[in-house]
PDB file of N, CA and C in Angstrom:
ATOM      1  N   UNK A   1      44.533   5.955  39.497  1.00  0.00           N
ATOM      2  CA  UNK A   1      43.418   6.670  40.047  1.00  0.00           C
ATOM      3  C   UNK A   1      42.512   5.671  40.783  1.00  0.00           C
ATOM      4  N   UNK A   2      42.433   6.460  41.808  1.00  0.00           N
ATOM      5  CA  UNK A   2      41.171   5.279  42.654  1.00  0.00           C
ATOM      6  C   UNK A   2      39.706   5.412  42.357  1.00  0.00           C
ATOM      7  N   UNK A   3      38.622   4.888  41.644  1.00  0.00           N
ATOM      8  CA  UNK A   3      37.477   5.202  41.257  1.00  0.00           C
ATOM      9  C   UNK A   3      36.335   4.413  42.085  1.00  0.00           C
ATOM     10  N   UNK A   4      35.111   5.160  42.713  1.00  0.00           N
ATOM     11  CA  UNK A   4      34.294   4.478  42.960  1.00  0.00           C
ATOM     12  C   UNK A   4      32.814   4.369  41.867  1.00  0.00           C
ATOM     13  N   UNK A   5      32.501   3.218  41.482  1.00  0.00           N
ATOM     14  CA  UNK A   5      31.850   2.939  40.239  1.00  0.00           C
ATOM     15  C   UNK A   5      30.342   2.412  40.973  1.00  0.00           C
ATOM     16  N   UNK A   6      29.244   3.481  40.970  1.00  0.00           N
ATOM     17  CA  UNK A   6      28.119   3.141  41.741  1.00  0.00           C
ATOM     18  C   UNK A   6      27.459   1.788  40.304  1.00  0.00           C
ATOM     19  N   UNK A   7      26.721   1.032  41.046  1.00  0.00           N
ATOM     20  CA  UNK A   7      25.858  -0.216  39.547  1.00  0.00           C
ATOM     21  C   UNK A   7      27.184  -0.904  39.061  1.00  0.00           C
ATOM     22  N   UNK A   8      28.183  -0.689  39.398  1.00  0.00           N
ATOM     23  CA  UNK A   8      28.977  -1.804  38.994  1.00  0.00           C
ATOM     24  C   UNK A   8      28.886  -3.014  38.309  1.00  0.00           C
ATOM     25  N   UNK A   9      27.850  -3.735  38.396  1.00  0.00           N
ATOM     26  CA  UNK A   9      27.727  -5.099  38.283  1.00  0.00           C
ATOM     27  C   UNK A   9      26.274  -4.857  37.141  1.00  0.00           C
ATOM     28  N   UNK A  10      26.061  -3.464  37.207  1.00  0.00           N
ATOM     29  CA  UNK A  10      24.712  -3.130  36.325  1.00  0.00           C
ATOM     30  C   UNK A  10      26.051  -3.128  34.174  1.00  0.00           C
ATOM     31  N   UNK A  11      25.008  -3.240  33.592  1.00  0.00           N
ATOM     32  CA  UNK A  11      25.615  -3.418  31.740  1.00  0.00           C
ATOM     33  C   UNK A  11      26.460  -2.134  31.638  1.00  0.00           C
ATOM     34  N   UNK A  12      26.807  -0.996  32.206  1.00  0.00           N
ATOM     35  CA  UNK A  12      27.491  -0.031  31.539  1.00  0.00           C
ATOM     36  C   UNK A  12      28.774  -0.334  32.864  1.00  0.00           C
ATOM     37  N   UNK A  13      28.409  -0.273  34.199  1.00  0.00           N
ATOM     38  CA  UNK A  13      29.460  -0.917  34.942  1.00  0.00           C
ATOM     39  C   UNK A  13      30.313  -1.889  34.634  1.00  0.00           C
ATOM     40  N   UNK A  14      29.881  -2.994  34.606  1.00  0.00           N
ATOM     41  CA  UNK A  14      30.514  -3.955  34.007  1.00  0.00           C
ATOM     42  C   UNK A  14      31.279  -3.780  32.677  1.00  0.00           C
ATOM     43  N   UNK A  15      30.792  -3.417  31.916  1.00  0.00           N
ATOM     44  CA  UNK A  15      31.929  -2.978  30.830  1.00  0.00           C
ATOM     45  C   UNK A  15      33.285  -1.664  30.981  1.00  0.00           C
ATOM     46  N   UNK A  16      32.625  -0.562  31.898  1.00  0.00           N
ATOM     47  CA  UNK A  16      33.562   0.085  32.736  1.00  0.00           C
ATOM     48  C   UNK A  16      34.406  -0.790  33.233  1.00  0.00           C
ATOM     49  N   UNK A  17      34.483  -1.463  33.999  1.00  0.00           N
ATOM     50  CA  UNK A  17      35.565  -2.272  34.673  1.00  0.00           C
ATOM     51  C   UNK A  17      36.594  -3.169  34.039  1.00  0.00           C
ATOM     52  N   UNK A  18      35.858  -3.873  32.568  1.00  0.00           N
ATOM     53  CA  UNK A  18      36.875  -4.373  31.504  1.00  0.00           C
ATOM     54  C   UNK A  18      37.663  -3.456  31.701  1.00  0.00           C
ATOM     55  N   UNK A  19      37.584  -1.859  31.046  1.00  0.00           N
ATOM     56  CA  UNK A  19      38.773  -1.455  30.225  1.00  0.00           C
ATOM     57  C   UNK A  19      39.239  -0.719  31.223  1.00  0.00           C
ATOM     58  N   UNK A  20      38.758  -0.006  32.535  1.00  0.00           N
ATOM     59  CA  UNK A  20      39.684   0.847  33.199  1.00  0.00           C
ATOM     60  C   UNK A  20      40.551  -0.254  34.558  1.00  0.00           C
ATOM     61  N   UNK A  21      40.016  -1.481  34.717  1.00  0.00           N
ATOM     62  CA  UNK A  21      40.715  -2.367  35.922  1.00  0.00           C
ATOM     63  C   UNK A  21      41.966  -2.396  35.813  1.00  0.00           C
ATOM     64  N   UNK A  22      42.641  -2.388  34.604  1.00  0.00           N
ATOM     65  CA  UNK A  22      44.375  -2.360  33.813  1.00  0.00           C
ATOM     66  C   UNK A  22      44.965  -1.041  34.689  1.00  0.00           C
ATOM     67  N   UNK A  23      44.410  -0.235  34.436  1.00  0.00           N
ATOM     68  CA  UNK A  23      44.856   1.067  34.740  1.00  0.00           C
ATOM     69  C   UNK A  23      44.530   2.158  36.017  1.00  0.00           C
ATOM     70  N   UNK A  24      43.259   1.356  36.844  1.00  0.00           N
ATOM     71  CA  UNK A  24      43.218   2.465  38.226  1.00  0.00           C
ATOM     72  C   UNK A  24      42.608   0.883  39.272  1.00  0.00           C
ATOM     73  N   UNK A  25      42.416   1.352  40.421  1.00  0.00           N
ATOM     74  CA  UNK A  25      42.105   0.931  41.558  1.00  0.00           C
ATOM     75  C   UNK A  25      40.461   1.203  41.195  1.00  0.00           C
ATOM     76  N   UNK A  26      39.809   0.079  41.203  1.00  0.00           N
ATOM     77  CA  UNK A  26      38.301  -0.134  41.764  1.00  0.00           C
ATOM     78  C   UNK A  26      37.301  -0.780  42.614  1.00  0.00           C
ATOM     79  N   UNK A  27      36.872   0.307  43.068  1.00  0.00           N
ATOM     80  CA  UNK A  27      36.132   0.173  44.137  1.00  0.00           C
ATOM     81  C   UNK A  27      34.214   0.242  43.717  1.00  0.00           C
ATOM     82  N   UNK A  28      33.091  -1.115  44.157  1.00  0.00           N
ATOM     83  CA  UNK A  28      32.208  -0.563  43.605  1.00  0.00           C
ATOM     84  C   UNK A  28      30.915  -0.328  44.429  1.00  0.00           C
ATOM     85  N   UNK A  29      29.758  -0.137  44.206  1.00  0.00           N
ATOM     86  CA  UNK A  29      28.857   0.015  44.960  1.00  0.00           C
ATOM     87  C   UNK A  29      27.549  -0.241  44.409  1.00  0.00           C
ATOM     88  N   UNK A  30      27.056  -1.435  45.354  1.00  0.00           N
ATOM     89  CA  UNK A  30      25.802  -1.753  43.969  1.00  0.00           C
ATOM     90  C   UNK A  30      25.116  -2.904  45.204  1.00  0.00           C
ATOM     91  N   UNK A  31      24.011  -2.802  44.772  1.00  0.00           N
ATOM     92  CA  UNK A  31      23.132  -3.927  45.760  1.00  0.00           C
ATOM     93  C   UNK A  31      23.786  -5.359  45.478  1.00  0.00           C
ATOM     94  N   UNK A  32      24.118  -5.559  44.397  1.00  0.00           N
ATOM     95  CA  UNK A  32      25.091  -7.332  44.121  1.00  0.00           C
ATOM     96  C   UNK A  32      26.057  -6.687  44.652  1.00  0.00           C
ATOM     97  N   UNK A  33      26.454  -7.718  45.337  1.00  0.00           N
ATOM     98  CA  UNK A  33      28.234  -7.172  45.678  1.00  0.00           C
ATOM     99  C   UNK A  33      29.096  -8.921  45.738  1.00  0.00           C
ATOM    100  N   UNK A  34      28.862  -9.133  44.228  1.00  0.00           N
ATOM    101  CA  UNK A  34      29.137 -10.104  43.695  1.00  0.00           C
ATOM    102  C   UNK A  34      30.399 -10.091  43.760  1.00  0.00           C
ATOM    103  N   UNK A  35      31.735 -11.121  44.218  1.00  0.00           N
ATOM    104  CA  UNK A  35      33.072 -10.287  43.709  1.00  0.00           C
ATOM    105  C   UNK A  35      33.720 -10.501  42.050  1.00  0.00           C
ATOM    106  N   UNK A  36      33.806  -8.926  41.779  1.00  0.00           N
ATOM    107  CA  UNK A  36      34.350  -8.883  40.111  1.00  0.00           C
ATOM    108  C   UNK A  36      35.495  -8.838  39.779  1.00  0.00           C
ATOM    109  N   UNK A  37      36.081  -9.482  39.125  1.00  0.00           N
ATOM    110  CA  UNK A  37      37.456  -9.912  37.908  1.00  0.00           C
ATOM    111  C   UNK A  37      37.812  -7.900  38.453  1.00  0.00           C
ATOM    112  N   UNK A  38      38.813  -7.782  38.890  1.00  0.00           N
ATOM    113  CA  UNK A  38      39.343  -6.342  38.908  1.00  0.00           C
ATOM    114  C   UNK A  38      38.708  -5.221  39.421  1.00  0.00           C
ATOM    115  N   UNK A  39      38.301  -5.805  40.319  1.00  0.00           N
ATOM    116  CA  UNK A  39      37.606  -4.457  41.413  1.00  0.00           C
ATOM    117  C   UNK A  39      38.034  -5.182  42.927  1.00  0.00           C
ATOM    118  N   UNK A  40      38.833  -3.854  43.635  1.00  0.00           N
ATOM    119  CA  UNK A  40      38.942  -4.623  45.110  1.00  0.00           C
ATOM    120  C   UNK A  40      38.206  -4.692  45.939  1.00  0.00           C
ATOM    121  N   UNK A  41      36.996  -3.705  46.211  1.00  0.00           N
ATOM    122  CA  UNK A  41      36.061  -4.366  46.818  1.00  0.00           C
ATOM    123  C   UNK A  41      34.582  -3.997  46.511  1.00  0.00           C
ATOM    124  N   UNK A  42      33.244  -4.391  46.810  1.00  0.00           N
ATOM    125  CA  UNK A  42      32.024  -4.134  46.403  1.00  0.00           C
ATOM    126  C   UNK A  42      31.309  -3.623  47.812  1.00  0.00           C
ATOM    127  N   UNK A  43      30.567  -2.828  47.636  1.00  0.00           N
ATOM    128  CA  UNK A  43      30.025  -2.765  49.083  1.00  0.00           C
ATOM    129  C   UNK A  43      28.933  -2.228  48.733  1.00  0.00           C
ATOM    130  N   UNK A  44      27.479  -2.339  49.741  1.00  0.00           N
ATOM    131  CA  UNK A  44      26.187  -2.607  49.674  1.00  0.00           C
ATOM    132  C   UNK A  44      26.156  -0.685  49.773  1.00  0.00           C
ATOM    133  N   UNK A  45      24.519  -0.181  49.837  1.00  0.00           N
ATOM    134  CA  UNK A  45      24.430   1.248  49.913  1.00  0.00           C
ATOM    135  C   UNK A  45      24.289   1.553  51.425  1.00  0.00           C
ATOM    136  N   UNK A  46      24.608   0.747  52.216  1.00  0.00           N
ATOM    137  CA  UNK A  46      24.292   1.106  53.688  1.00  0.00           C
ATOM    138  C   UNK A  46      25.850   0.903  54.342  1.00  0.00           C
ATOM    139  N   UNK A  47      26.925   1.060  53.363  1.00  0.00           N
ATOM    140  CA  UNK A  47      27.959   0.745  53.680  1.00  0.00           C
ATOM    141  C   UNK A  47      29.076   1.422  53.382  1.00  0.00           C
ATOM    142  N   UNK A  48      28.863   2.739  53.072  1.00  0.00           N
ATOM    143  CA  UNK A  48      29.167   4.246  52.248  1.00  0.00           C
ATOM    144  C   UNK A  48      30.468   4.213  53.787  1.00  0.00           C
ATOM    145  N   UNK A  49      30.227   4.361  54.917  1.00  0.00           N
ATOM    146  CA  UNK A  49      31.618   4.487  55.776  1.00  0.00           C
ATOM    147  C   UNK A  49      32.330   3.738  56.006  1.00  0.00           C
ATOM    148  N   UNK A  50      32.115   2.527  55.330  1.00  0.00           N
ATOM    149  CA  UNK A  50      33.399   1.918  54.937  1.00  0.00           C
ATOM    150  C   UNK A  50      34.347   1.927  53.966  1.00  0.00           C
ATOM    151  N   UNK A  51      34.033   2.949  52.764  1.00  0.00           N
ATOM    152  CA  UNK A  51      34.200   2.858  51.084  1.00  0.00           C
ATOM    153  C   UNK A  51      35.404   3.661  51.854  1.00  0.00           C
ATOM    154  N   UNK A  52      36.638   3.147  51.288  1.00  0.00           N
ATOM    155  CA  UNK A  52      38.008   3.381  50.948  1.00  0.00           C
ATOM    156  C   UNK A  52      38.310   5.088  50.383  1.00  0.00           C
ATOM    157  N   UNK A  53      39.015   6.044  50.707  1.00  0.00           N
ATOM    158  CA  UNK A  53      38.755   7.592  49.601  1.00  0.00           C
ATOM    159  C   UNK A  53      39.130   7.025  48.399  1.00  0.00           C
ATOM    160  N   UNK A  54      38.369   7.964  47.688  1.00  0.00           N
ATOM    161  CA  UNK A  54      38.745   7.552  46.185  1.00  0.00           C
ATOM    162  C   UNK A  54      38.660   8.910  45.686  1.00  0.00           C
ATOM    163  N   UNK A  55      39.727   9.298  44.120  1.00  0.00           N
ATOM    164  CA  UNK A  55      39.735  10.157  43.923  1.00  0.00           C
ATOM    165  C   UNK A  55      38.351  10.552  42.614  1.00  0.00           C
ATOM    166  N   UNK A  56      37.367   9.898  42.369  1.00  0.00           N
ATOM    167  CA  UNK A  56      36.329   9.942  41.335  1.00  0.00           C
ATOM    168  C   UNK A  56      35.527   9.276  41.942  1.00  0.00           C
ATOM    169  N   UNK A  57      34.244   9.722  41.486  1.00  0.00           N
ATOM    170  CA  UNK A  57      32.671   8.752  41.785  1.00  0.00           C
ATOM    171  C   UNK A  57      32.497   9.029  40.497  1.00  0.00           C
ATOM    172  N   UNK A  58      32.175   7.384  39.953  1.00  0.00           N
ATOM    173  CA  UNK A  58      31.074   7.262  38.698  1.00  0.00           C
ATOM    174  C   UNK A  58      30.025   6.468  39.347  1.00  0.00           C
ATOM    175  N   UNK A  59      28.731   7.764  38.692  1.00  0.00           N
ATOM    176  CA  UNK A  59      27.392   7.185  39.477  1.00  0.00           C
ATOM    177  C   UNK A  59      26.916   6.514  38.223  1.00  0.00           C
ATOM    178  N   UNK A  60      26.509   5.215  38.017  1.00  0.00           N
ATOM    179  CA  UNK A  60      26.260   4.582  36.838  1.00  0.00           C
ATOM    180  C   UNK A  60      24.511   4.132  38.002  1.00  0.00           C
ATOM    181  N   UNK A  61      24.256   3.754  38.411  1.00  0.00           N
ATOM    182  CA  UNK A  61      23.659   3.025  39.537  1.00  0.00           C
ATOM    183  C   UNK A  61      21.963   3.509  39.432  1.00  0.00           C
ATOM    184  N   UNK A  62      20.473   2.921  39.213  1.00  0.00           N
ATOM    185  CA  UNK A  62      19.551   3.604  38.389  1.00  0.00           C
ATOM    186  C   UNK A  62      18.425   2.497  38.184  1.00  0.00           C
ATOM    187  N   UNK A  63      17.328   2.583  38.061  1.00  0.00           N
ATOM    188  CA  UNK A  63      16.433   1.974  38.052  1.00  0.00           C
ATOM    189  C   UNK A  63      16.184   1.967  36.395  1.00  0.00           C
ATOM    190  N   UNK A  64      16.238   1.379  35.570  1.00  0.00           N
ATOM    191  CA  UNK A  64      15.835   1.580  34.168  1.00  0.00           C
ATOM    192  C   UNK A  64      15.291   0.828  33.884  1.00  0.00           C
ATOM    193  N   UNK A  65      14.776  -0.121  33.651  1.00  0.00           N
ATOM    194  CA  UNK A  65      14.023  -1.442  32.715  1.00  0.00           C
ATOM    195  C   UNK A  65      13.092  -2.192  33.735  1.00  0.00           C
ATOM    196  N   UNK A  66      11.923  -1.444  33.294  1.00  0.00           N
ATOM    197  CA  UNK A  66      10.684  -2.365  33.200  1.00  0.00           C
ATOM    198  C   UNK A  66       9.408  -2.815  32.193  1.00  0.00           C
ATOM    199  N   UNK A  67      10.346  -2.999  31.743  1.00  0.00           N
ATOM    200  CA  UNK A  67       9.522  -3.501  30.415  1.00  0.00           C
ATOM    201  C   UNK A  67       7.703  -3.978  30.472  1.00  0.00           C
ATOM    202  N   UNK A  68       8.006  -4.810  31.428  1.00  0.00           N
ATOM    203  CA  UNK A  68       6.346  -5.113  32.132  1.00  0.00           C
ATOM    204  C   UNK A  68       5.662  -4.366  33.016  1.00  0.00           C
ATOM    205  N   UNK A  69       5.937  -2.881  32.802  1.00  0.00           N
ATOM    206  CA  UNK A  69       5.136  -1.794  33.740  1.00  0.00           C
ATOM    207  C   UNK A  69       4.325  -2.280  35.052  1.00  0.00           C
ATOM    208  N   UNK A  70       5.152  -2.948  35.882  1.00  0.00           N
ATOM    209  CA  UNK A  70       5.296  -3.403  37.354  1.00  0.00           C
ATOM    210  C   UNK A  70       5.483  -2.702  38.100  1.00  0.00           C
ATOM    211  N   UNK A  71       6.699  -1.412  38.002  1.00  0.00           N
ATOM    212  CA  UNK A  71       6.821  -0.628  38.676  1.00  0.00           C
ATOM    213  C   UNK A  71       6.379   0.280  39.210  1.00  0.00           C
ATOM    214  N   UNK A  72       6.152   0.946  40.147  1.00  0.00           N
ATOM    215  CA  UNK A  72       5.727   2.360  40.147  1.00  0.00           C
ATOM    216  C   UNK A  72       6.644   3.375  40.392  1.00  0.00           C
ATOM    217  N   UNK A  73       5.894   4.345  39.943  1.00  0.00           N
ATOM    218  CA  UNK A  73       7.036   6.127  39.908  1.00  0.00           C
ATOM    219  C   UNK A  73       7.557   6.383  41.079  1.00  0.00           C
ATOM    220  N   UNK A  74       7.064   5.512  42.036  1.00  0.00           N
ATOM    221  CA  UNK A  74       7.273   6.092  43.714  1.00  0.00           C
ATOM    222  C   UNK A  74       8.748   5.128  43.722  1.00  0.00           C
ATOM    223  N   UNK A  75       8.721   4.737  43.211  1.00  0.00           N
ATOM    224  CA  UNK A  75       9.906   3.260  43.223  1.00  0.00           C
ATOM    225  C   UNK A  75      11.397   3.557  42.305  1.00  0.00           C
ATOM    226  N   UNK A  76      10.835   4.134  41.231  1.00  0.00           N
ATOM    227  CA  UNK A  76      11.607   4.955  40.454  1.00  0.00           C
ATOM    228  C   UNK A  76      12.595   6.386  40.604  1.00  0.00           C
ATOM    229  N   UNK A  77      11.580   6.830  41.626  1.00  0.00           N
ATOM    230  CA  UNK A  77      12.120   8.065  42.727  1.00  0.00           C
ATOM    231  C   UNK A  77      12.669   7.823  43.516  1.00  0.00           C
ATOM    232  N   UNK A  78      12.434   7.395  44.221  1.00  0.00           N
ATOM    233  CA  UNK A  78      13.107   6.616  45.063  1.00  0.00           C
ATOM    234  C   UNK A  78      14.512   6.176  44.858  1.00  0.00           C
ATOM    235  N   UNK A  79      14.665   5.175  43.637  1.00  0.00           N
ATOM    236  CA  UNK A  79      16.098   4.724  43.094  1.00  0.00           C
ATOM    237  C   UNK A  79      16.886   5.846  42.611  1.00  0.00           C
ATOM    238  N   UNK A  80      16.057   6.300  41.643  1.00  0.00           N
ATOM    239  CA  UNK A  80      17.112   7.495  40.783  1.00  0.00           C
ATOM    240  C   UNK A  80      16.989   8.591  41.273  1.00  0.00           C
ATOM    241  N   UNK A  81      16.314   9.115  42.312  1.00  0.00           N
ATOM    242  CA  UNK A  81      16.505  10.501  42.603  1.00  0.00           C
ATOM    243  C   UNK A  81      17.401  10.390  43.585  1.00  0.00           C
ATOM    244  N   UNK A  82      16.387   8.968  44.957  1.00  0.00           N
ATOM    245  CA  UNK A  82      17.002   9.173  46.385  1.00  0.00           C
ATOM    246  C   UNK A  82      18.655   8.330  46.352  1.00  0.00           C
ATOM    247  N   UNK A  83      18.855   7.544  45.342  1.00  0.00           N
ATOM    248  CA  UNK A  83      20.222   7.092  45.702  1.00  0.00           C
ATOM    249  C   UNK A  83      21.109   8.066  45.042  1.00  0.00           C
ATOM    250  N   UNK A  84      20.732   8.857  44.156  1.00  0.00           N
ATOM    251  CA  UNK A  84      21.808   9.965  43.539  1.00  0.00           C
ATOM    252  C   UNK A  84      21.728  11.462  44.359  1.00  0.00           C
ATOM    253  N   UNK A  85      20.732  11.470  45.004  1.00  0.00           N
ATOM    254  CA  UNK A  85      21.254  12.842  46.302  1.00  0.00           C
ATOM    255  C   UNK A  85      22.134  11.995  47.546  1.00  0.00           C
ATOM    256  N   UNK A  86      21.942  10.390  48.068  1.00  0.00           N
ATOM    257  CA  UNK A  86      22.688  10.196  48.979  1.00  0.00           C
ATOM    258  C   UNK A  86      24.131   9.895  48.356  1.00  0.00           C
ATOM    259  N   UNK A  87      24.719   9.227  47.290  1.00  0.00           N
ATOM    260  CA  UNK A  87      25.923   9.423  46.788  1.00  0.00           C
ATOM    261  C   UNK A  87      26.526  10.854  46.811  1.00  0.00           C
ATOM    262  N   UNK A  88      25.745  11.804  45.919  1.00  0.00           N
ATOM    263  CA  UNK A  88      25.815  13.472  45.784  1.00  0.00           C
ATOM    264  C   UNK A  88      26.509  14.082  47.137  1.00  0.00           C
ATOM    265  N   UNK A  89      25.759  14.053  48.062  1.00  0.00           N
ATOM    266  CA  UNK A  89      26.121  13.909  48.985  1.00  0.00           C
ATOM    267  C   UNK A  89      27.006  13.046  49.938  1.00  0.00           C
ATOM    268  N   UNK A  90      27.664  11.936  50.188  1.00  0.00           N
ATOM    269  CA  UNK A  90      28.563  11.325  50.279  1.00  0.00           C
ATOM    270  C   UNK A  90      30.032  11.904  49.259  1.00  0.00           C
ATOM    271  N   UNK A  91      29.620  12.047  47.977  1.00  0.00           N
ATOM    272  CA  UNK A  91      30.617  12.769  47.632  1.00  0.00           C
ATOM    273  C   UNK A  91      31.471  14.090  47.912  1.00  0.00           C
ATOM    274  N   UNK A  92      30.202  15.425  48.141  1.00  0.00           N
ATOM    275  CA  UNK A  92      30.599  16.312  49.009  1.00  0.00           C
ATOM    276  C   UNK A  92      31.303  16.113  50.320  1.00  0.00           C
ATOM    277  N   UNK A  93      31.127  15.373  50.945  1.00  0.00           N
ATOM    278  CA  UNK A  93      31.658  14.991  52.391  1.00  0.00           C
ATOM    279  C   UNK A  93      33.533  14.182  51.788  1.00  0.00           C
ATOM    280  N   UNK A  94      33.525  13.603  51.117  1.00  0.00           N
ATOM    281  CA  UNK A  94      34.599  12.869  50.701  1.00  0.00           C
ATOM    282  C   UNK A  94      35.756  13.928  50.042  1.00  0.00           C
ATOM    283  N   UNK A  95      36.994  13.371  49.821  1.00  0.00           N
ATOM    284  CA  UNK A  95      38.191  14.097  49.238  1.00  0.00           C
ATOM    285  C   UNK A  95      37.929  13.909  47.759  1.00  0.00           C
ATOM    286  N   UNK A  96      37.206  13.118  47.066  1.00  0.00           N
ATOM    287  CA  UNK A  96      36.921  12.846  45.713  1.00  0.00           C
ATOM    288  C   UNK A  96      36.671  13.887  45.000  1.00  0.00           C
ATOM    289  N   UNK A  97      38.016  14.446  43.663  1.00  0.00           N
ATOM    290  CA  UNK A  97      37.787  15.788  43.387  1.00  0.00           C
ATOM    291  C   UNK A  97      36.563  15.442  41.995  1.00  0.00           C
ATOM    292  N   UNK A  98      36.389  14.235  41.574  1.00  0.00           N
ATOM    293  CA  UNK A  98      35.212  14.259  40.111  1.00  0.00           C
ATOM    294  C   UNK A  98      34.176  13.776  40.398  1.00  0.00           C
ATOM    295  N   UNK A  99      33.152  13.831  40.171  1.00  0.00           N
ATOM    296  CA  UNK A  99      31.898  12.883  39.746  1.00  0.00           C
ATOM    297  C   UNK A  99      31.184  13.221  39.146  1.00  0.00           C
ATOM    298  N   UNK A 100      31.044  11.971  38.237  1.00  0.00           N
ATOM    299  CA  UNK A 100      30.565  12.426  37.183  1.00  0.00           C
ATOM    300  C   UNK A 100      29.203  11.273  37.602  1.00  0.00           C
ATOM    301  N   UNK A 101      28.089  11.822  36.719  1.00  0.00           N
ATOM    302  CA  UNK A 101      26.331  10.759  36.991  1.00  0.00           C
ATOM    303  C   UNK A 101      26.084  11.018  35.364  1.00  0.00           C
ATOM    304  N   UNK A 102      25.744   9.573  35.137  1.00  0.00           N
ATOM    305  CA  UNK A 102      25.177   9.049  34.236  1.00  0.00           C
ATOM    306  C   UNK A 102      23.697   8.852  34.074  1.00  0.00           C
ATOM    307  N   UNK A 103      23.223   9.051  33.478  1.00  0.00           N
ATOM    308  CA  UNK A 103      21.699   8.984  33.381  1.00  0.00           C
ATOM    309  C   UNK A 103      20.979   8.559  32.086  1.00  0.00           C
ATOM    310  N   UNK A 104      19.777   7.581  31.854  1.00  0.00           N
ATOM    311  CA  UNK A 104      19.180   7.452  30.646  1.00  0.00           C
ATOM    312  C   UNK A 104      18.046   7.591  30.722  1.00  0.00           C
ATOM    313  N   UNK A 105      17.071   8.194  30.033  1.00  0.00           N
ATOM    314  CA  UNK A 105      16.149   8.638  29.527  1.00  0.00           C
ATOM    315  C   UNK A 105      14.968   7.325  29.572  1.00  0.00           C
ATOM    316  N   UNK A 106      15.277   5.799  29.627  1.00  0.00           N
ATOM    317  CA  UNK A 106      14.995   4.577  29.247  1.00  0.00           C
ATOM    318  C   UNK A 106      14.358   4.624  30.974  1.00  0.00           C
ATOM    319  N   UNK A 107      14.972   5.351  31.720  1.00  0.00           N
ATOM    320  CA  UNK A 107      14.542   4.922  32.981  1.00  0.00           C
ATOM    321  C   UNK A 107      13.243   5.675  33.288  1.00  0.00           C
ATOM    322  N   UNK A 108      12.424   6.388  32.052  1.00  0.00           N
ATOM    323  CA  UNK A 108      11.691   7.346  32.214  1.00  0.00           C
ATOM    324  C   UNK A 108      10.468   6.633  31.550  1.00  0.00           C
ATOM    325  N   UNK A 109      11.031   6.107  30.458  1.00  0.00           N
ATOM    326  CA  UNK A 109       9.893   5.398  29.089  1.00  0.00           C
ATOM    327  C   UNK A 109      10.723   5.079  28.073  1.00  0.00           C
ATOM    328  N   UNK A 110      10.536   4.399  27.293  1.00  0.00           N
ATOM    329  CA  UNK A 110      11.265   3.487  25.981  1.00  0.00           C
ATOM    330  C   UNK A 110      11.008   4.350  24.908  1.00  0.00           C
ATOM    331  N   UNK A 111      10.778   5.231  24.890  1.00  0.00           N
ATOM    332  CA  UNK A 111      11.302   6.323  24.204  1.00  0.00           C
ATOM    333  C   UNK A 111      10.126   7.487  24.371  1.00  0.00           C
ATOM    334  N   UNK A 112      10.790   8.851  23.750  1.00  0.00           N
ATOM    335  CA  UNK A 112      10.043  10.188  24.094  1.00  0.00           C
ATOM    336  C   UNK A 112       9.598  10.474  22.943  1.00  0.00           C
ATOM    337  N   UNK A 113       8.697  11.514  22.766  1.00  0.00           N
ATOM    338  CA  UNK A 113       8.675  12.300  21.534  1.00  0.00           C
ATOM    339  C   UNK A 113       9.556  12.609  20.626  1.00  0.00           C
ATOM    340  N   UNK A 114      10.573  13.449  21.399  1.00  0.00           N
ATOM    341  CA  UNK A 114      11.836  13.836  20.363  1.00  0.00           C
ATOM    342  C   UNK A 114      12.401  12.979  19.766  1.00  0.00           C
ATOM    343  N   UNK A 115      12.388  11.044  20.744  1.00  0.00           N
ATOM    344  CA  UNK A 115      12.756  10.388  19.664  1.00  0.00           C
ATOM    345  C   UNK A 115      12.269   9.919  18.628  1.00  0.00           C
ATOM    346  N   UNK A 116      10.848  10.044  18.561  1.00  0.00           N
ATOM    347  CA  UNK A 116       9.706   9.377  17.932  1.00  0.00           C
ATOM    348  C   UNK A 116      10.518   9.819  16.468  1.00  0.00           C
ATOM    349  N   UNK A 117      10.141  11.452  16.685  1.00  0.00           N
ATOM    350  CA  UNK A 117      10.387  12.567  15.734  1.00  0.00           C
ATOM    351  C   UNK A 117      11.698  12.433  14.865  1.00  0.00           C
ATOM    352  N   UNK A 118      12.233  12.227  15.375  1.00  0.00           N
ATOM    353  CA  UNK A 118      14.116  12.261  15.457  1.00  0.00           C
ATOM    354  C   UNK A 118      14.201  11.225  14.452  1.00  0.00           C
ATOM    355  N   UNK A 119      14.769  11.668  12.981  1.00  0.00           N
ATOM    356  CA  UNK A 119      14.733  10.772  12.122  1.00  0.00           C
ATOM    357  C   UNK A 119      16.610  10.718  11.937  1.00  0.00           C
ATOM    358  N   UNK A 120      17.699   9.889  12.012  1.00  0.00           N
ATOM    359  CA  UNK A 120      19.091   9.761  11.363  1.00  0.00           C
ATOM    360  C   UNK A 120      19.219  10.248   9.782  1.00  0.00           C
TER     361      UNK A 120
END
């Protein structure tokens, strides 16, 4: 299977690529476009018409950790809304019959109510 893996080079990417590089073709997409141990190529977000078809998009790719509240919400929107409608879109246009988007809650605040609450 040919997969394109948005954050690639981001902690859940990178461990994606250990275990599926054995077994499919990867392709990734991420502002580093560092080259990785089992991915054939990396390409920047302004570089979507060059990306190879692939039959899956994993959107891993996301603004999450700021620990030192530096950021602002406009910046945050920006990452996680506006790069997951232009993939979303890139995907519609493409032969890619899956995609699947990943998302964490961490990219919102270090934790919510429900987890406060939320006893194991």
């Amino acid at each position: 299977m040919r997969i394109l893996i948005t954050g690639i080079n981001g902690f859940v990417g990178s461990n994606f690529t250990k275990k599926w590089k054995e077994h499919h073709i990867l392709y990734g997409l991420d502002i580093n476009q560092a080259p990785t141990d089992g991915v054939k190529a990396i390409y920047g977000w302004d570089q979507l018409a060059k990306i190879p078809e692939t039959d899956a998009i994993v959107h891993l790719a996301g603004k999450a950790h700021d620990t030192k509240n530096r950021s602002e919400a406009a910046e945050y929107f920006a990452v996680n809304t506006g790069l997951t409608q232009k993939i979303f879109d890139y995907f519609l246009q493409s032969d890619a019959k899956t995609f699947i988007f990943f998302s964490s809650v961490k990219a919102a605040a270090d934790y919510t109510d429900a987890l406060r609450r939320w006893t194991p």
